[in-house]
Every structure is written in structure tokens, then in C-alpha cells.
Protein backbone atom coordinates (compact mmCIF):
# COMPACT_ATOMS: atom_id res chain seq x y z
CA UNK A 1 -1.64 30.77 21.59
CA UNK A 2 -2.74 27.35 21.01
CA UNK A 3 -3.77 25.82 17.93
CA UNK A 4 -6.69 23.30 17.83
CA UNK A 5 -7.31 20.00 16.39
CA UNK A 6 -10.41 18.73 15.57
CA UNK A 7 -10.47 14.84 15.81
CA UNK A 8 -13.41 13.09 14.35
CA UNK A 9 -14.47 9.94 12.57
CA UNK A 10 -17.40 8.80 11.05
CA UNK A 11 -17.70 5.44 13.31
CA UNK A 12 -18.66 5.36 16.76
CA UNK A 13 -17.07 2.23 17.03
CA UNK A 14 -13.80 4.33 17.33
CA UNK A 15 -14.59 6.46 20.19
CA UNK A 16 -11.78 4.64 21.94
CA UNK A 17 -9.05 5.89 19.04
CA UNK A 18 -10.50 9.01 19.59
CA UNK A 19 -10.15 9.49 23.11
CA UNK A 20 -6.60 7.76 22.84
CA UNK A 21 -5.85 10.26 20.59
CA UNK A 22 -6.70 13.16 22.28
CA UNK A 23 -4.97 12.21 25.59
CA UNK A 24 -1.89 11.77 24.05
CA UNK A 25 -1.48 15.14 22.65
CA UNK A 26 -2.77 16.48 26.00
CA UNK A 27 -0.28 14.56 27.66
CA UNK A 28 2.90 15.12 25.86
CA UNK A 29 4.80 17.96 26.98
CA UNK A 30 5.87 19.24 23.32
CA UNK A 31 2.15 18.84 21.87
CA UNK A 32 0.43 20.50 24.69
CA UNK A 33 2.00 23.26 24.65
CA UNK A 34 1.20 24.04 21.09
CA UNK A 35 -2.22 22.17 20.77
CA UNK A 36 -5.36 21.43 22.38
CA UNK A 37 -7.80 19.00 21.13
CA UNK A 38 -11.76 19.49 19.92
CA UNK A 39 -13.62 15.72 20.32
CA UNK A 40 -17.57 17.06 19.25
CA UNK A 41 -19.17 13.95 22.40
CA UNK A 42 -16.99 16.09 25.15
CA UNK A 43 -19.71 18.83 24.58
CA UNK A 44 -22.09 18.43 27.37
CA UNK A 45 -25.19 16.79 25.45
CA UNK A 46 -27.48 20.15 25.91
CA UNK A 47 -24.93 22.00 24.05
CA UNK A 48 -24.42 19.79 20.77
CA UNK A 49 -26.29 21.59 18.13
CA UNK A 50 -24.35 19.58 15.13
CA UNK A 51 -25.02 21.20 12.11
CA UNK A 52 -23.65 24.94 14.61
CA UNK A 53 -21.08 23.46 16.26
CA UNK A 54 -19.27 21.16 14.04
CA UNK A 55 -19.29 23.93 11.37
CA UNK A 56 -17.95 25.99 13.91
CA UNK A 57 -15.49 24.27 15.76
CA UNK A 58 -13.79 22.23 12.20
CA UNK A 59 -13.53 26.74 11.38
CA UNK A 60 -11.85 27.60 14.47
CA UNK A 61 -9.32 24.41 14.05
CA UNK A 62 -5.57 24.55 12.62
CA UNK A 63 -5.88 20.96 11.88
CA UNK A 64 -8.45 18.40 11.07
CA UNK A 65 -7.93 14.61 11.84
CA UNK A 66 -9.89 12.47 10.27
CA UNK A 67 -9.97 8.76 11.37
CA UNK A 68 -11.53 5.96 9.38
CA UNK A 69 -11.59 2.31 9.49
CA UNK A 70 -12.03 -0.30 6.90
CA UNK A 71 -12.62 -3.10 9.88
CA UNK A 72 -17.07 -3.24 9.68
CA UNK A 73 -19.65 -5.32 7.87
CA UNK A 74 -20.77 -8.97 8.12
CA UNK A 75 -19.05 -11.03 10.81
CA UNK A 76 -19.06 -14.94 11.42
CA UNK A 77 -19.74 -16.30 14.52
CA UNK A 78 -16.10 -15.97 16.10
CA UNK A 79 -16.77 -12.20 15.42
CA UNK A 80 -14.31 -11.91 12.24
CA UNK A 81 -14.94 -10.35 9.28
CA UNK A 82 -15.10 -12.42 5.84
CA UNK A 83 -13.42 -9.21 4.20
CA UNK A 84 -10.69 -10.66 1.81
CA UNK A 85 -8.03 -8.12 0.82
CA UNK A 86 -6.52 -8.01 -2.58
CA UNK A 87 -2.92 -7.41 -1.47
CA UNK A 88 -3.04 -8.56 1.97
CA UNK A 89 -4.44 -5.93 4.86
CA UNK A 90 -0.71 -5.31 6.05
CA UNK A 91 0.10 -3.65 2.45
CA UNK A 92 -2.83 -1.79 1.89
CA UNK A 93 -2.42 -0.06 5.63
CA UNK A 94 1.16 0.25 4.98
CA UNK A 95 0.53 1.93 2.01
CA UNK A 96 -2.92 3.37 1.71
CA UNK A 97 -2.80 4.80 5.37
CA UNK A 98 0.23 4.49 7.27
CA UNK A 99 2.97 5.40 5.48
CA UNK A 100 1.30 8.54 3.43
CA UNK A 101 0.00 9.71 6.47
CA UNK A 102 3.66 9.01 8.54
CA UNK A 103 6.25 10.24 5.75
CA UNK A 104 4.31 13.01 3.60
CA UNK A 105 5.53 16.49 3.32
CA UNK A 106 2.91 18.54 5.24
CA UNK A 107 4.96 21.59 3.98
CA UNK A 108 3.56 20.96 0.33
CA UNK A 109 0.27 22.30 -0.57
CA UNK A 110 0.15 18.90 -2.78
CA UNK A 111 -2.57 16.02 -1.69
CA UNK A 112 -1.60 12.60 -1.61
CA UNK A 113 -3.32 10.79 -4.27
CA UNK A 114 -4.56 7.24 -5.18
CA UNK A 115 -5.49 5.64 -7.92
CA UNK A 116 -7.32 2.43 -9.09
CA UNK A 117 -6.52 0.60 -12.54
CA UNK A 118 -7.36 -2.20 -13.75
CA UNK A 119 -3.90 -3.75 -13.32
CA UNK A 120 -2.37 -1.64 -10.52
CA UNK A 121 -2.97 0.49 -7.42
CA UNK A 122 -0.68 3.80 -7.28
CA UNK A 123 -0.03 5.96 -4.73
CA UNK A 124 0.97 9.44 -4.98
CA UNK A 125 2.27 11.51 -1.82
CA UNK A 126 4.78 14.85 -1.40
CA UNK A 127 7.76 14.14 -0.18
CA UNK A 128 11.03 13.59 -0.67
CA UNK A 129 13.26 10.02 0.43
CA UNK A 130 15.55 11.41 3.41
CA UNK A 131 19.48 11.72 1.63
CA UNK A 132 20.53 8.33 2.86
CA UNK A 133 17.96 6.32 1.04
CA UNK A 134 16.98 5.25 -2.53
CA UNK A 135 13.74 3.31 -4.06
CA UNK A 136 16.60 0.60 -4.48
CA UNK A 137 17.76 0.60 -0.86
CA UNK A 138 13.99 0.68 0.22
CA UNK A 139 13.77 -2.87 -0.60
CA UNK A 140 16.56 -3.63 1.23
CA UNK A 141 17.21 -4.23 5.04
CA UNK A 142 17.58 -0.43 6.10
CA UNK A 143 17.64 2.22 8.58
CA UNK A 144 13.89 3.69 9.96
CA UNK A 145 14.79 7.55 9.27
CA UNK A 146 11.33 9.02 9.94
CA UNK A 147 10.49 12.37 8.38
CA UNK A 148 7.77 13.61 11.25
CA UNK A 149 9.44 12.22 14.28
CA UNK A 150 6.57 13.25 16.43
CA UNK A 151 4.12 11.90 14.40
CA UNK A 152 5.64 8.73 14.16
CA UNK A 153 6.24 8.52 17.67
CA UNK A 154 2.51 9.06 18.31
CA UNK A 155 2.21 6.21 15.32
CA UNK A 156 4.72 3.91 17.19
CA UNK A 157 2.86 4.23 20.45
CA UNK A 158 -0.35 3.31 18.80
CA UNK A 159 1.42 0.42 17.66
CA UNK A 160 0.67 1.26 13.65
CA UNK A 161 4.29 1.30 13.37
CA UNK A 162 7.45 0.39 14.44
CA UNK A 163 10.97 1.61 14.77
CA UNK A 164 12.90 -1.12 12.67
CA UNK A 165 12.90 0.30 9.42
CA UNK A 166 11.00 -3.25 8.47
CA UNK A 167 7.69 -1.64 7.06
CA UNK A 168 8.61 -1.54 3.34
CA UNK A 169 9.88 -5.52 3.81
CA UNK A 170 7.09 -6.47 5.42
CA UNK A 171 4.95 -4.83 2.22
CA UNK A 172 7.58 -6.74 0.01
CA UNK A 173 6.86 -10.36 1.45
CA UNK A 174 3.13 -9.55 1.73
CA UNK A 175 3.11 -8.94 -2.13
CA UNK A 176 5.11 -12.48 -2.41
CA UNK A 177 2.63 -14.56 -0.35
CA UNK A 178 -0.39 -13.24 -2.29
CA UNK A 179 1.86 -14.10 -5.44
CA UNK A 180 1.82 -10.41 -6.74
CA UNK A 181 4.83 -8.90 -8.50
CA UNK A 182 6.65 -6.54 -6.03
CA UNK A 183 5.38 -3.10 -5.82
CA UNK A 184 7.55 -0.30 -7.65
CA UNK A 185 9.35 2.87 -5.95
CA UNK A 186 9.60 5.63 -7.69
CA UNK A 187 10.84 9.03 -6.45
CA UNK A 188 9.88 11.89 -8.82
CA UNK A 189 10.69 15.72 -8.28
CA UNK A 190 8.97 16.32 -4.85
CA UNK A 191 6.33 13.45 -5.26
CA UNK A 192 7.04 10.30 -3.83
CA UNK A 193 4.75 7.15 -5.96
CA UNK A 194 4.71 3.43 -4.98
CA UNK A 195 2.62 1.46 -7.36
CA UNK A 196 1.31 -1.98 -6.24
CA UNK A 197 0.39 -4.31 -9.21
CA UNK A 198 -2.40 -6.42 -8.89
CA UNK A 199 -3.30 -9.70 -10.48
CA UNK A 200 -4.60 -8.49 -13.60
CA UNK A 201 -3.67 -12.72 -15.52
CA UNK A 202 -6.99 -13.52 -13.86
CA UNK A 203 -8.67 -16.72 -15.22
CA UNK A 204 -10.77 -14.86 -17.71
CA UNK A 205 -7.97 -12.99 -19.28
CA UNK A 206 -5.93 -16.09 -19.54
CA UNK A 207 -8.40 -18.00 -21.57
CA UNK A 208 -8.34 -14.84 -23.94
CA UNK A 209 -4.95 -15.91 -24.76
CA UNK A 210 -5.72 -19.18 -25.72
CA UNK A 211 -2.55 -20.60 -23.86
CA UNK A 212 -1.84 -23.97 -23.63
CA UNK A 213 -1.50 -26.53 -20.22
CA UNK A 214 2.22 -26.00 -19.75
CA UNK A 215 1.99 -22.18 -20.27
CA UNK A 216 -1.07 -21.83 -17.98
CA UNK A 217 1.00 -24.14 -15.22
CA UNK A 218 3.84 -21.62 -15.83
CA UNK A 219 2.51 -18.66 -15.28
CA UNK A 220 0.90 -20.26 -11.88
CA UNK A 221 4.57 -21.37 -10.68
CA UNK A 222 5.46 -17.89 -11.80
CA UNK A 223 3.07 -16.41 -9.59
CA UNK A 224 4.37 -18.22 -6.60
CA UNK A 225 8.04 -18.31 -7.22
CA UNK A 226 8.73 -15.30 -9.04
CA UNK A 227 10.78 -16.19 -11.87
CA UNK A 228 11.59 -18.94 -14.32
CA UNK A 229 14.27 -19.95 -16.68
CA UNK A 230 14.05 -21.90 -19.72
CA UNK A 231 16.15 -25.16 -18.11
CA UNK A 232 13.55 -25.07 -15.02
CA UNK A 233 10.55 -24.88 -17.61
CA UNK A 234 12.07 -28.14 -19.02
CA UNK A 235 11.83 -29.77 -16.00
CA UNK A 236 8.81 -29.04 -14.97
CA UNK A 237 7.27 -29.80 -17.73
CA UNK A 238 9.47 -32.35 -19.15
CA UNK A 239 9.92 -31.16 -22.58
CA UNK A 240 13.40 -30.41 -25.02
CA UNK A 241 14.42 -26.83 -24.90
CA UNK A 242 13.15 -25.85 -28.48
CA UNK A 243 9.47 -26.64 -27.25
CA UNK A 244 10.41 -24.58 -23.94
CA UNK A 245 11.55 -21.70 -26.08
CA UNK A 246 8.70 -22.01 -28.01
CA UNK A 247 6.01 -21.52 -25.16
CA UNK A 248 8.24 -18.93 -23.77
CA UNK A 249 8.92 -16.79 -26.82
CA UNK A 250 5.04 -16.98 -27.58
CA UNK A 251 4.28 -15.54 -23.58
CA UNK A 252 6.61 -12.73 -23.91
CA UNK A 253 4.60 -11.95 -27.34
CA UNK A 254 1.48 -11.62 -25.84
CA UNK A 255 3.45 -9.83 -22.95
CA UNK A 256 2.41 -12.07 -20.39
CA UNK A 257 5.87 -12.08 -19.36
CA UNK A 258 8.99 -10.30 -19.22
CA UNK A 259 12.49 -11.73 -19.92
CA UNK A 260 15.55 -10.20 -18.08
CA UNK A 261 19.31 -11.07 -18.39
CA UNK A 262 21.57 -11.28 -21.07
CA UNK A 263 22.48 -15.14 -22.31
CA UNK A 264 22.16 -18.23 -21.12
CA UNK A 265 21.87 -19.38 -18.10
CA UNK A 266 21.64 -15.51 -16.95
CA UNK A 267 17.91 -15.69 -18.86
CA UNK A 268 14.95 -15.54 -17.22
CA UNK A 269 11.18 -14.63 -16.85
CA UNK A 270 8.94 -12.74 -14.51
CA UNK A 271 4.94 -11.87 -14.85
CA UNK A 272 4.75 -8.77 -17.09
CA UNK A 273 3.95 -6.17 -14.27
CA UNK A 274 0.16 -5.68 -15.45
CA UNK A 275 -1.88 -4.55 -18.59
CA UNK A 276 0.27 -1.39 -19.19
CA UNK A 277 3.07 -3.47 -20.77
CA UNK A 278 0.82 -4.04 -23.58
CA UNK A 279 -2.98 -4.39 -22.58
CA UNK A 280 -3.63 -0.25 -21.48
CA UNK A 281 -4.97 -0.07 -17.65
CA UNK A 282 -8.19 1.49 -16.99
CA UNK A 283 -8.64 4.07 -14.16
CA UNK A 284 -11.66 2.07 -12.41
């Protein structure tokens, strides 16, 4: 016996994704056998008594898709969207849709989960990393190794995806180019959690601090580079290295910054992450 899916959305903009949706599981030999597909505007217009039917047809369904867009609102005259996105649109579909919808456990009774803090975005989904891959190797060149083959076929096809393995990189250089620290991968019991930190050293918080011109020009080279070391900070700013130090040792004090290495030339600084390594987040 079949089981049905119930695609919806609640923009009719995306009748198309609908439609493209539902002809693909019709059409593939594996998913039609198993599946046939509920769209509510393939009711003949006499017949669609919403507040019956939906009820009654999202009941009689094994599975509910859902599909939602974050494409509407104002548009200039060449039809685009002013809609600026804190961590680049590639990331947040990467993360927010793609890949928790793509690599989640649907065995686990578990939801995946985000939340919003004032200095980061984390995402929470079931799942485990397939044996061959680490949070380490993730931000590395590596193997795709999907773990719902069909689904990322259907994903590939729709061209959300591809087969290269080059998702997680591409979320890694997006993160660079806005000049955000790179996200975090974390694989905990059966939960899988990638936190993306957002620019928390906005200008208001940095005049909190009271920092000075060089520091204030640091953290903005920081923010585009990534690191710095105490020799580059003297040449950028042209100063002796006691006076780099100085500014230095006073920005990992107010943990602005983070200092990694051992000694000497193998020190240097990154942003602090975000206002957990010493200024609590807020859930927002």
C-alpha cells in the first residue's frame, strides 16, 4: 500500500516547486512505488472545502513536506530584493535548510533545532557524521558521503546541492568574506551542532571598551584576515613591540581576542568567537 505525502507551502509563488516536486516522486521508479503525492490546487475547485480537506488529507498522510522561502518583500526596479543576509544567503541555506533537511536522522524522534543569541546562531540536528569523517575533516577538502541518498538525489536534481563534497567549504569561505570567525562542528552523542558566530564587536560594543585607534584598526584587519601576530601589529601600526604587547595583552583582557600558540613567533590572535568567552549570549 502506498504511503502519501502531503506537499504544501504557504506561498503561491512556489506552485512551480510544488509541482516539480510532486512529479519527481511520481516519476522515479523507487518513490512511486512506495508514495503518491497530495498537492491541495489538484482538487478540482468545486471540491476544495479547506478547513475539511486539508485537515483531512495532512491525517491520511505518512509524511508532510513543508516548503518555505525566505526570497519575498520589497524589490528594486531590476526585480531584486534589498534583503541583506547576516552570514551570506549561501550559509544560512546551507545550514538553516539544506543540510538539516539532507543529512538528519529521520530515524530519531529528535527535532532539529535552532537557536538565536546575541553572538551566535546554533544549529541542532540528529544524526551522526558517517565513520569516515570528523568535525576536523569537515573543513577540509573531502568526500560527499550522503546519509539519505535518495533524498539528496532529489536535492541534487533540484540543484540545492551538489555531489562534490564542497558544501561545508563553500559555508567556510562564505563566513571569511563576510569577515566572521569560522563556524564550529561539533558532534555530540547522536546530535550533530554547527554553531555560526556572528559579529557580535559591532560599533556600539566597541566604543564600550574604550579602545584606542590602533586596537580598533586591529580588530578590523582581524576581521578580514583572520589572525594577527605581535611582529605584523608592529608594522602596521608602526610601533616597538612593548607598545604592541601592550594593546594586545589589554584585548585579550577584555576578551576581544584570543591568543593561540606557544612562543614566539608561533603567537598569535584571532576575534574571541562571540560574547560567551566573557560577555554571556542572550537567546534573542
Amino acid at each position: 500500500m502506498k504511503q502519501q505525502i502531503f506537499i504544501s507551502s504557504v506561498q503561491k509563488e512556489l506552485a512551480s516547486e510544488r509541482r516539480a516536486i510532486r512529479d519527481f516522486i511520481r516519476d522515479d521508479a523507487l518513490f512511486s512505488q512506495y508514495f503518491d503525492v497530495f498537492l491541495f490546487e489538484d482538487l478540482p475547485a468545486a471540491d476544495r472545502r479547506a478547513d475539511e480537506t486539508y485537515l483531512d488529507e495532512i491525517s491520511a498522510s505518512a509524511i508532510y513536506l513543508g516548503i518555505l522561502a525566505n526570497e519575498y518583500g520589497s524589490t528594486d526596479d531590476k526585480g531584486i530584493s534589498p534583503t541583506e543576509y547576516e552570514f551570506g544567503r549561501a550559509t544560512e541555506d546551507s545550514i538553516y535548510r539544506i543540510n538539516a533537511l539532507a543529512h538528519r536522522d529521520y530515524q530519531s524522534d529528535a527535532s532539529a533545532q535552532v537557536y538565536v543569541f546575541a553572538d551566535r546562531v546554533a544549529v541542532w540536528n540528529p544524526g551522526e557524521l558517517p565513520p569516515t569523517l570528523t568535525p576536523a575533516k569537515l573543513k577540509q577538502a573531502h568526500s560527499s558521503v550522503p546519509r539519505n541518498k535518495r533524498l539528496c538525489e532529489a536535492l541534487f536534481l533540484a540543484d540545492y546541492i551538489d555531489k562534490a563534497g564542497t558544501g561545508i567549504l563553500d559555508v567556510l569561505a562564505k563566513c571569511r568574506e563576510a569577515g566572521l570567525p569560522e563556524p564550529d562542528f561539533v558532534q555530540d552523542g547522536d546530535q550533530f551542532t554547527v554553531t555560526l558566530w556572528r559579529d557580535w564587536l559591532t560599533d556600539k560594543q566597541l566604543a564600550q571598551f574604550e579602545l584606542n585607534k590602533r586596537q580598533t584598526a586591529a580588530i578590523g584587519h582581524l576581521k578580514s584576515h583572520g589572525t594577527i601576530t605581535n611582529s605584523e601589529y608592529q608594522s602596521l601600526f608602526k610601533v616597538a613591540k612593548r607598545t604592541a604587547s601592550q594593546d594586545l595583552n589589554q584585548l585579550l583582557s577584555l576578551n576581544v581576542v584570543s591568543r593561540e600558540g606557544t612562543t614566539g613567533k608561533g603567537v598569535f590572535y584571532r576575534l574571541a568567537k562571540g560574547a560567551s568567552e566573557g560577555h554571556k549570549g542572550r537567546e534573542s
